[in-house]
Protein backbone atom coordinates (compact mmCIF):
# COMPACT_ATOMS: atom_id res chain seq x y z
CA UNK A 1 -211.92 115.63 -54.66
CA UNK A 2 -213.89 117.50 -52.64
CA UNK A 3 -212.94 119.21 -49.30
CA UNK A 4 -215.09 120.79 -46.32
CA UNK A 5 -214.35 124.30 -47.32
CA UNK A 6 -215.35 123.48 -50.76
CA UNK A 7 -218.91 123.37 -48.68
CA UNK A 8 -221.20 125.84 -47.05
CA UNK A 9 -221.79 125.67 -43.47
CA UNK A 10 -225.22 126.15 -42.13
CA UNK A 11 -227.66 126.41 -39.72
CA UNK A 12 -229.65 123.05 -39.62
CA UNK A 13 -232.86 122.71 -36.60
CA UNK A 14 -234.90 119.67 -36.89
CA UNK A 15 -236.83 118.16 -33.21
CA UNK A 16 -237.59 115.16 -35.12
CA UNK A 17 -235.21 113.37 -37.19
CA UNK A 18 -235.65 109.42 -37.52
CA UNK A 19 -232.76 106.81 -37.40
CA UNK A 20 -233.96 103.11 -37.23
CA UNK A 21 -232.45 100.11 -35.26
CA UNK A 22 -233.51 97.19 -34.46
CA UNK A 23 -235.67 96.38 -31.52
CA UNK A 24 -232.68 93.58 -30.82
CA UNK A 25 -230.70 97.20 -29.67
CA UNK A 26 -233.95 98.62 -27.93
CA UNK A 27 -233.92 98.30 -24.17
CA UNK A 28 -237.80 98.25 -23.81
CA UNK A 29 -239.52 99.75 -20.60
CA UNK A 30 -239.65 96.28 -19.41
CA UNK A 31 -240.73 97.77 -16.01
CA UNK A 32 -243.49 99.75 -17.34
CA UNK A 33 -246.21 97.32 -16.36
CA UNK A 34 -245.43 97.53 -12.68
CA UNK A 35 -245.33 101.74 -12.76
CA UNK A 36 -248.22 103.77 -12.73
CA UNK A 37 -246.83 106.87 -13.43
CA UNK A 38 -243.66 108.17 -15.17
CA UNK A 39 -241.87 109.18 -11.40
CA UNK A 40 -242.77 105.74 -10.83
CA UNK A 41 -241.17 104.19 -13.98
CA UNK A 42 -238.12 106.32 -13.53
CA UNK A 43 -236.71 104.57 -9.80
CA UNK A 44 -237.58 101.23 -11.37
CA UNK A 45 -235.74 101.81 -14.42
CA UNK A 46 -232.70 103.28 -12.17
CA UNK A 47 -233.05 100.44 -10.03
CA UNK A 48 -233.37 97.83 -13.06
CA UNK A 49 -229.94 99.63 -14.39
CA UNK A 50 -227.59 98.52 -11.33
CA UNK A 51 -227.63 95.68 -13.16
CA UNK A 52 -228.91 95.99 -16.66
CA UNK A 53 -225.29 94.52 -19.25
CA UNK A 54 -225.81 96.93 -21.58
CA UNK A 55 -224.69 100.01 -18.97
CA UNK A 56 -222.35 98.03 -17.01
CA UNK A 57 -219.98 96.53 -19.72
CA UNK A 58 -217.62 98.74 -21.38
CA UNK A 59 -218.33 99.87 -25.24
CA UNK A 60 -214.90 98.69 -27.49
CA UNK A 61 -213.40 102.13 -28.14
CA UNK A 62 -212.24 102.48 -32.04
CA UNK A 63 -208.85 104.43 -32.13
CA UNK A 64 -210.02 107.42 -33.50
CA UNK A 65 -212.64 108.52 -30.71
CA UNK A 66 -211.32 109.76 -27.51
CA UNK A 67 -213.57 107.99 -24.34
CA UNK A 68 -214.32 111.66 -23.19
CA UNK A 69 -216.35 112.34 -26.07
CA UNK A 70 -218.66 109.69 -24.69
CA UNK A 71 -221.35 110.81 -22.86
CA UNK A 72 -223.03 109.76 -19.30
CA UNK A 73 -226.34 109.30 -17.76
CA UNK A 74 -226.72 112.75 -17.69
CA UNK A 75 -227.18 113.39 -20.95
CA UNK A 76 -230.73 111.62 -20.70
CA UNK A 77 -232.53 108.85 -22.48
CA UNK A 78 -230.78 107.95 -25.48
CA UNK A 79 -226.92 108.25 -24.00
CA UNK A 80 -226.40 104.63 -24.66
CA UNK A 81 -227.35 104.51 -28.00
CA UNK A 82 -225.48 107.56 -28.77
CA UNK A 83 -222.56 106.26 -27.56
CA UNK A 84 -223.12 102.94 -29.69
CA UNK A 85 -223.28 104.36 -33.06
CA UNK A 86 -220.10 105.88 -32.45
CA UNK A 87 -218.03 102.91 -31.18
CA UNK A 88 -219.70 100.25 -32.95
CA UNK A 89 -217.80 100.47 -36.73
CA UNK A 90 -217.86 98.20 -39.39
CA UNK A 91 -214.26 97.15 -40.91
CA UNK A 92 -215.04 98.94 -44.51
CA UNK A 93 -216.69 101.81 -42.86
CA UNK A 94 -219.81 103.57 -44.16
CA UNK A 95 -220.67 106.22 -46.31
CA UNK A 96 -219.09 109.36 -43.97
CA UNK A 97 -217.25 107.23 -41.78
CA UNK A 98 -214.34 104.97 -41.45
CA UNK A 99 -213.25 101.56 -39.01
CA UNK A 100 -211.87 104.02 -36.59
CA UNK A 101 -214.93 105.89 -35.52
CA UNK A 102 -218.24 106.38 -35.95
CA UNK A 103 -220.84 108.36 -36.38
CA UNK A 104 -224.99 109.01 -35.70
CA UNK A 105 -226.90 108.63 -39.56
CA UNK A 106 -230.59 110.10 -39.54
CA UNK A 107 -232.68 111.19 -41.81
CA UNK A 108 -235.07 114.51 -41.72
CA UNK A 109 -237.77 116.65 -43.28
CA UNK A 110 -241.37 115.69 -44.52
CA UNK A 111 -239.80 111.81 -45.96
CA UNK A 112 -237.86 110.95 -42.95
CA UNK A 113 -239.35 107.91 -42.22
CA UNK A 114 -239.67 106.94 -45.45
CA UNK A 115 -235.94 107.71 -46.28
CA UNK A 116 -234.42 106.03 -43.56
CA UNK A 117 -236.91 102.82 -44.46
CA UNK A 118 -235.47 103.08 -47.73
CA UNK A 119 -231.38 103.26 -46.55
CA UNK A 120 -232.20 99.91 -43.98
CA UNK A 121 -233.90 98.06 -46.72
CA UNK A 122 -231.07 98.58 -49.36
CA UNK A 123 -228.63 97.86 -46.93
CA UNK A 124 -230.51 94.72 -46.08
CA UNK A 125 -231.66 93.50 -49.43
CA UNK A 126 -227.74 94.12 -50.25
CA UNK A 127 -227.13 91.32 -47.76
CA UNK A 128 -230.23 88.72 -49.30
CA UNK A 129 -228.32 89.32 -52.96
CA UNK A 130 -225.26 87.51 -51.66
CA UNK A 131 -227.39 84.51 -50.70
CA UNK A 132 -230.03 84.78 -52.82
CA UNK A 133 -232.66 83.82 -50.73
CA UNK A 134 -235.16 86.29 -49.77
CA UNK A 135 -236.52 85.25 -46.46
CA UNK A 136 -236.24 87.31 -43.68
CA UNK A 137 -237.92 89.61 -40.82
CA UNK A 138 -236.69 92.39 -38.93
CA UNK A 139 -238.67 94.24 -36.45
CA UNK A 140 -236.90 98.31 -36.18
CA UNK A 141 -237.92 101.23 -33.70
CA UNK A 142 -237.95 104.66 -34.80
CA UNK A 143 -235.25 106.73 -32.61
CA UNK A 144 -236.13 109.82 -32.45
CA UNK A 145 -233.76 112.86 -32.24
CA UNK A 146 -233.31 116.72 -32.17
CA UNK A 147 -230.52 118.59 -33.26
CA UNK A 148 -229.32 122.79 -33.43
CA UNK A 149 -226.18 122.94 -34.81
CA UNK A 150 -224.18 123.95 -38.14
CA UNK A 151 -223.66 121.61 -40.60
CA UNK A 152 -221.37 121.12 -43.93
CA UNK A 153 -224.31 121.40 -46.89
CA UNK A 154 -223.54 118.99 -49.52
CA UNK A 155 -227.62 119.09 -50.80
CA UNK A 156 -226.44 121.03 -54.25
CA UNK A 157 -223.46 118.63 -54.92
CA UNK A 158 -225.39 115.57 -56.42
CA UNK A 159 -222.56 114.67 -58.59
CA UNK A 160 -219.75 114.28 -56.04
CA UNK A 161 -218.65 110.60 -56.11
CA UNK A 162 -219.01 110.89 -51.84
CA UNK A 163 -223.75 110.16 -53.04
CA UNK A 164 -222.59 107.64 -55.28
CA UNK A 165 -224.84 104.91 -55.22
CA UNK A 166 -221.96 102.53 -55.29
CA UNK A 167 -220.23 102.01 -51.66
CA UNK A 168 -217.28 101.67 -53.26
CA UNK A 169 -217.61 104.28 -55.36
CA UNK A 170 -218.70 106.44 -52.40
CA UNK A 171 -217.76 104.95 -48.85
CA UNK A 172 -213.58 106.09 -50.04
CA UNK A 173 -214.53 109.49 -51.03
CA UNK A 174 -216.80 110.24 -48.28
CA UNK A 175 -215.06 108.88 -45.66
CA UNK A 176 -211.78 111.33 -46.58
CA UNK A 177 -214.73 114.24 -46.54
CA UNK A 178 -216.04 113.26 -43.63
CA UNK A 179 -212.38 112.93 -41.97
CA UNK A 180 -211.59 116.97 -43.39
CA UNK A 181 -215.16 118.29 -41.99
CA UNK A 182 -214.03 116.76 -38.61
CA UNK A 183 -210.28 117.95 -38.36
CA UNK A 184 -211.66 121.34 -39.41
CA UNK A 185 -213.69 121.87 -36.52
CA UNK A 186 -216.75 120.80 -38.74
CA UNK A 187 -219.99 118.75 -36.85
CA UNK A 188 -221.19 116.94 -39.52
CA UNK A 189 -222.72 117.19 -43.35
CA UNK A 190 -226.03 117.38 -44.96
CA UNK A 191 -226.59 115.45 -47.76
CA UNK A 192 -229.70 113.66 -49.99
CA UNK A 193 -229.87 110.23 -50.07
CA UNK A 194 -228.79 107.47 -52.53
CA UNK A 195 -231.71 105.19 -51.47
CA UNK A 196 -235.31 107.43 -51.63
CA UNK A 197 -235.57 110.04 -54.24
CA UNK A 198 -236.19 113.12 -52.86
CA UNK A 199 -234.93 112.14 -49.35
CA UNK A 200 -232.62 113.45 -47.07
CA UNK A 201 -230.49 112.49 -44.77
CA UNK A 202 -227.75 113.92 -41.91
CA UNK A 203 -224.63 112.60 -40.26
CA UNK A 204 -223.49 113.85 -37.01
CA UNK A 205 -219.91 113.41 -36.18
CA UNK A 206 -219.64 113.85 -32.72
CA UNK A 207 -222.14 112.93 -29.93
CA UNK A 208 -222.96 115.54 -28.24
CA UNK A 209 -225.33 116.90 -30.99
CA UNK A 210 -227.42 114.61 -31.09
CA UNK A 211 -230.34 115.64 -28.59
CA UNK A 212 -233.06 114.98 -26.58
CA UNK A 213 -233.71 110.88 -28.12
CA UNK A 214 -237.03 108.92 -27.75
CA UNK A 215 -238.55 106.02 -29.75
CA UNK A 216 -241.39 106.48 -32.27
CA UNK A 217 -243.23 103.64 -33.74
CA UNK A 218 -241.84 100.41 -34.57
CA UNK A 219 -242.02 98.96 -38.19
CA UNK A 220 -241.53 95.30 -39.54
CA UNK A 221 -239.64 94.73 -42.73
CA UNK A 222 -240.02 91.27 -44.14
CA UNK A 223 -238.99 89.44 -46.90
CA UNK A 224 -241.39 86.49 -48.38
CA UNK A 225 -239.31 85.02 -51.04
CA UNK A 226 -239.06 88.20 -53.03
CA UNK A 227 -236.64 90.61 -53.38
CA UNK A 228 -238.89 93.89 -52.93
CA UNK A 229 -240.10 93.34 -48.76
CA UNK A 230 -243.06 94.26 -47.11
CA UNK A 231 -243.59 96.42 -44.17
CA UNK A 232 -245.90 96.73 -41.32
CA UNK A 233 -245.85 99.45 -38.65
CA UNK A 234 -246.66 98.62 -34.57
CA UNK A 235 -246.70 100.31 -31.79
């Protein structure tokens, strides 16, 4: 099986990598309309946060991430959502994470958007197989994100089972990878992804790397009674 120091470490600068979530997650500038500049829209959006839920309630904290890791207001627009990705886990994990913490998924370079399209529709369409009834529309927001850090390089290792197509397959092996990068001192891995040929994709393993988050455009992904959706970008 393969370990962290099986990997090269390196340098990895991107401004711009994409993650999408849905707009269902996206705190909108719901003041913006009543602002008519951004000093404005800042004291009503500090005001409309003494009693926005999503601030005041406390995130469930998954055993294996320590509450200071979390980060505060200070850390600037995005904290929240940070802070989500790493305490919101599913039971069988994902690919480089497992129940007891997670992690920030993005994906980078000139196919970004198109890559991280690709993992949300497979993921989705994976849920429409089990029913078998392909009707559905989800409306996602590009989050935007920068990172400078070093990363675990696992672009030249397209036969490890942890880019198995197969979660199963996968989710085991690169969940024990992930759990060696992280106990080594390691920030996260680079890797291509299963879903978009050609695309690639990052996972950062603690939040603090992930910097300086902002939305993009928004995108549509429905389903019409066939298996292969459509999609539609807005604004």
């Amino acid at each position: 099986m393969i370990r962290a120091s099986d990997l090269d470490e390196v340098e990895f600068t991107d401004p711009t990598t994409v993650r999408l979530i849905s707009t269902a997650y996206i705190d909108e500038p719901a003041m913006a309309p009543l602002a008519d500049d951004e000093g404005e829209l800042a004291i009503l959006e500090e005001v409309e946060g003494l009693t926005s839920a999503r601030r005041s309630v406390s995130l469930p904290i998954p055993g294996g991430l320590n509450p200071s890791e979390l980060l505060t207001e200070a850390a600037g627009y995005g904290w929240t959502y940070i802070n989500a990705a790493f305490c919101y886990t599913r039971t069988t994990g994902n690919r480089f994470n497992g129940a007891e913490r997670g992690a920030w998924y993005a994906c980078h370079g000139e196919t970004a958007v198109a890559a991280a399209q690709a993992e949300v529709i497979w993921h989705l369409t994976r849920e429409l197989d089990a029913t078998r009834v392909y009707h559905n529309k989800t409306a996602y927001r590009e989050l935007l994100a920068g990172f400078t850090t070093r990363l675990h390089d696992l672009r030249g290792s397209v036969d490890s089972a942890v880019l198995h197509p197969d979660p199963s397959i996968a989710y085991p092996a690169g969940q024990t990878l992930a759990r060696d990068v992280f106990e080594t001192g390691g920030n996260g891995l680079l890797y291509p992804s299963a879903r978009l040929a050609g695309g690639q994709c990052l996972v950062a393993l603690r939040p603090h790397l992930v910097q300086n988050v902002r939305q993009g455009d928004g995108w549509t992904i429905e389903w019409a009674g066939e298996r292969a959706p459509t999609l539609a970008r807005f604004n």
